[in-house]
Protein backbone atom coordinates (compact mmCIF):
# COMPACT_ATOMS: atom_id res chain seq x y z
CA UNK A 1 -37.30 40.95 92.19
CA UNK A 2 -36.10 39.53 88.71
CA UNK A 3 -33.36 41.68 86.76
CA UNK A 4 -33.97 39.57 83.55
CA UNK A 5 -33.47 41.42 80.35
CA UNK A 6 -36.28 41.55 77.78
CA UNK A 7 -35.73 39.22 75.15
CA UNK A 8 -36.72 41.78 72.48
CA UNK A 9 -33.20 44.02 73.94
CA UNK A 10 -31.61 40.28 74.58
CA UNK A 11 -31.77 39.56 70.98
CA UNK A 12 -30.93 43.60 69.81
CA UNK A 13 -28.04 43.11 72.09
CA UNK A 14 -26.96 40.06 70.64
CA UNK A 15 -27.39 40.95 66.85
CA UNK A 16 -25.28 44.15 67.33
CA UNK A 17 -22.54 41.70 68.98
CA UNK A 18 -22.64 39.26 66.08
CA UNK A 19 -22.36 42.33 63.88
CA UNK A 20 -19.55 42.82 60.90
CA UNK A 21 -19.27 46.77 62.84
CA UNK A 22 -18.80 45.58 66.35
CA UNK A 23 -16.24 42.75 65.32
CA UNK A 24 -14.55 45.55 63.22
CA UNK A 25 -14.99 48.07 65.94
CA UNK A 26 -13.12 44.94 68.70
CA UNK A 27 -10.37 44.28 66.02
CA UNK A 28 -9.26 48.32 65.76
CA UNK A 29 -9.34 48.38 69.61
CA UNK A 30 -7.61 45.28 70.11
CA UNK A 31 -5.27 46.10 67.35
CA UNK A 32 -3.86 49.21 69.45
CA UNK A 33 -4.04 47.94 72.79
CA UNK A 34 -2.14 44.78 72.67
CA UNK A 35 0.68 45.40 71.05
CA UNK A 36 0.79 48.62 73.13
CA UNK A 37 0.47 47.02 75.90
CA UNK A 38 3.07 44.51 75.16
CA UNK A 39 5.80 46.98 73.84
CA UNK A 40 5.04 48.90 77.11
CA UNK A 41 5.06 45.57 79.46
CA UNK A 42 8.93 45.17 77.53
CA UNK A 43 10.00 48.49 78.02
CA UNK A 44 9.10 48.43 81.75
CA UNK A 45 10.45 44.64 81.98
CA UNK A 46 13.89 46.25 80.74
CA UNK A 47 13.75 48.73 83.25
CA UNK A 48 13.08 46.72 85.91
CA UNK A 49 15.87 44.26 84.84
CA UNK A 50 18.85 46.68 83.90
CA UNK A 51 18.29 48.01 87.91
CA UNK A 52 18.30 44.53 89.08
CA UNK A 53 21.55 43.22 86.94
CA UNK A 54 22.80 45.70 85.41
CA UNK A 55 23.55 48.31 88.29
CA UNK A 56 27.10 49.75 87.29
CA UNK A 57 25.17 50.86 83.58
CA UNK A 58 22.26 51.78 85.46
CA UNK A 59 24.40 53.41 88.19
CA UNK A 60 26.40 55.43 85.53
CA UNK A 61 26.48 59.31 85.83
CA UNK A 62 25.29 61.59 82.92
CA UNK A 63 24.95 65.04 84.63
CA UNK A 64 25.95 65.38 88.76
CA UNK A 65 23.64 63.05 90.13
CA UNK A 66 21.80 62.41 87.72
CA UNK A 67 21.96 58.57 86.43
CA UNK A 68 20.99 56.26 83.93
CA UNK A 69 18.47 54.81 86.39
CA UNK A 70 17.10 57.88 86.79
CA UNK A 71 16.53 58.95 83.86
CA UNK A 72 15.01 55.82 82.78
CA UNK A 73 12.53 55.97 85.25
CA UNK A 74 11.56 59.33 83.96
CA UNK A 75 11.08 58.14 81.00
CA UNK A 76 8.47 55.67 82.45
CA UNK A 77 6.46 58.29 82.80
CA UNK A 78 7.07 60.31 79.84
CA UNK A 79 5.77 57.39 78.03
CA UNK A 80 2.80 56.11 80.11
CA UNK A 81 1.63 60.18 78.78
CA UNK A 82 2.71 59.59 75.46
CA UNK A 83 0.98 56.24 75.17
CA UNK A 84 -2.08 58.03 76.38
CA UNK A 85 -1.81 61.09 73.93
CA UNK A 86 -1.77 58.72 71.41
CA UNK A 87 -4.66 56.39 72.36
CA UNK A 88 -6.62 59.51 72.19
CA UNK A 89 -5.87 60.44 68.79
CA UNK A 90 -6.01 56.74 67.90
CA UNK A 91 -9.73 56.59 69.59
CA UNK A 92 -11.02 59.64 68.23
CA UNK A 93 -9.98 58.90 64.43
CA UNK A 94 -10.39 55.14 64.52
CA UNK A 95 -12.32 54.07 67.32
CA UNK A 96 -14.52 56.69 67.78
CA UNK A 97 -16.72 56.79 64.40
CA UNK A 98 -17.18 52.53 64.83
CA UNK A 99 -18.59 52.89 68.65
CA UNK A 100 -20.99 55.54 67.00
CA UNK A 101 -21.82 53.48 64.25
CA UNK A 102 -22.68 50.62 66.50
CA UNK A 103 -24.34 52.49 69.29
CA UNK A 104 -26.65 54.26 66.45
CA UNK A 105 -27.53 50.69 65.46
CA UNK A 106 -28.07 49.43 69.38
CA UNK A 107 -30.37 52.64 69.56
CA UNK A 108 -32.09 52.03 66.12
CA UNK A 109 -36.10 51.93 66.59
CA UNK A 110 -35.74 53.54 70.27
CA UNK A 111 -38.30 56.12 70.71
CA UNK A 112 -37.39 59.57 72.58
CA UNK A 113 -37.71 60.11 76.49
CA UNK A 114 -39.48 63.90 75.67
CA UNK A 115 -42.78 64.22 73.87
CA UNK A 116 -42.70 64.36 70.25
CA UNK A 117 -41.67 67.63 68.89
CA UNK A 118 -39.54 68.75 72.10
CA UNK A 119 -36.00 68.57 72.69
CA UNK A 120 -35.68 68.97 76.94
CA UNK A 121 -31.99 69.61 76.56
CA UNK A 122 -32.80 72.48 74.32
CA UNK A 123 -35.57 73.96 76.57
CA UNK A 124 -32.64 73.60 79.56
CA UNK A 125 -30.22 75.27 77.36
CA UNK A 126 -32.51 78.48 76.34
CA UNK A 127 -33.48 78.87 80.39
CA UNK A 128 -29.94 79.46 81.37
């Protein structure tokens, strides 16, 4: 059993990756993820450093029991959310419209799965 890929979608799947869209549509991913990533990575480096050698600041008391350390580690999370909030904006303004510009070109020439003229998601939708 081969699983070779026609050549005809080899070279459809290769002109879409040479594309001036899908290098466009790798630079506005890679343009938010890295440097999120990185600021993230530094944030949690500093975190993980101020409990290892900084432990009286980390150690200090803001409300009862509640300390620095704690508090940073809270924020941990209240960021990992935020970062993710904002990804999804991000995608859905900027990433979004270029994945559908590229998939509509991937899909260009493809003919439809249901006879011509019928739509089965549309004779689904008016049985329910």
């Amino acid at each position: 059993m081969t699983t070779e890929v026609p050549s005809s979608s080899t070279e459809r799947y290769r002109a879409v990756q040479d594309s001036e869209e899908f290098g466009r549509l790798r630079r506005t991913v890679r343009s938010f993820v890295f440097p999120m990533t990185v600021a993230f990575f530094l944030w949690y480096a500093l975190y993980v450093l101020l409990s290892a050698y900084a432990r009286g600041f980390m150690g200090a008391k803001i409300i009862g029991n509640i300390n620095v350390a704690l508090i940073f580690g809270l924020l941990q999370f209240v960021t990992t959310f935020l970062i993710a909030w904002y990804y999804s904006r991000y995608a859905a303004q900027k990433i979004d419209p270029l994945a559908d510009a590229v998939h509509a070109e991937l899909t260009a020439g493809d003919t439809p799965a249901s006879p011509a003229g019928t739509d089965a998601s549309a004779d689904k939708k008016s049985e329910d």
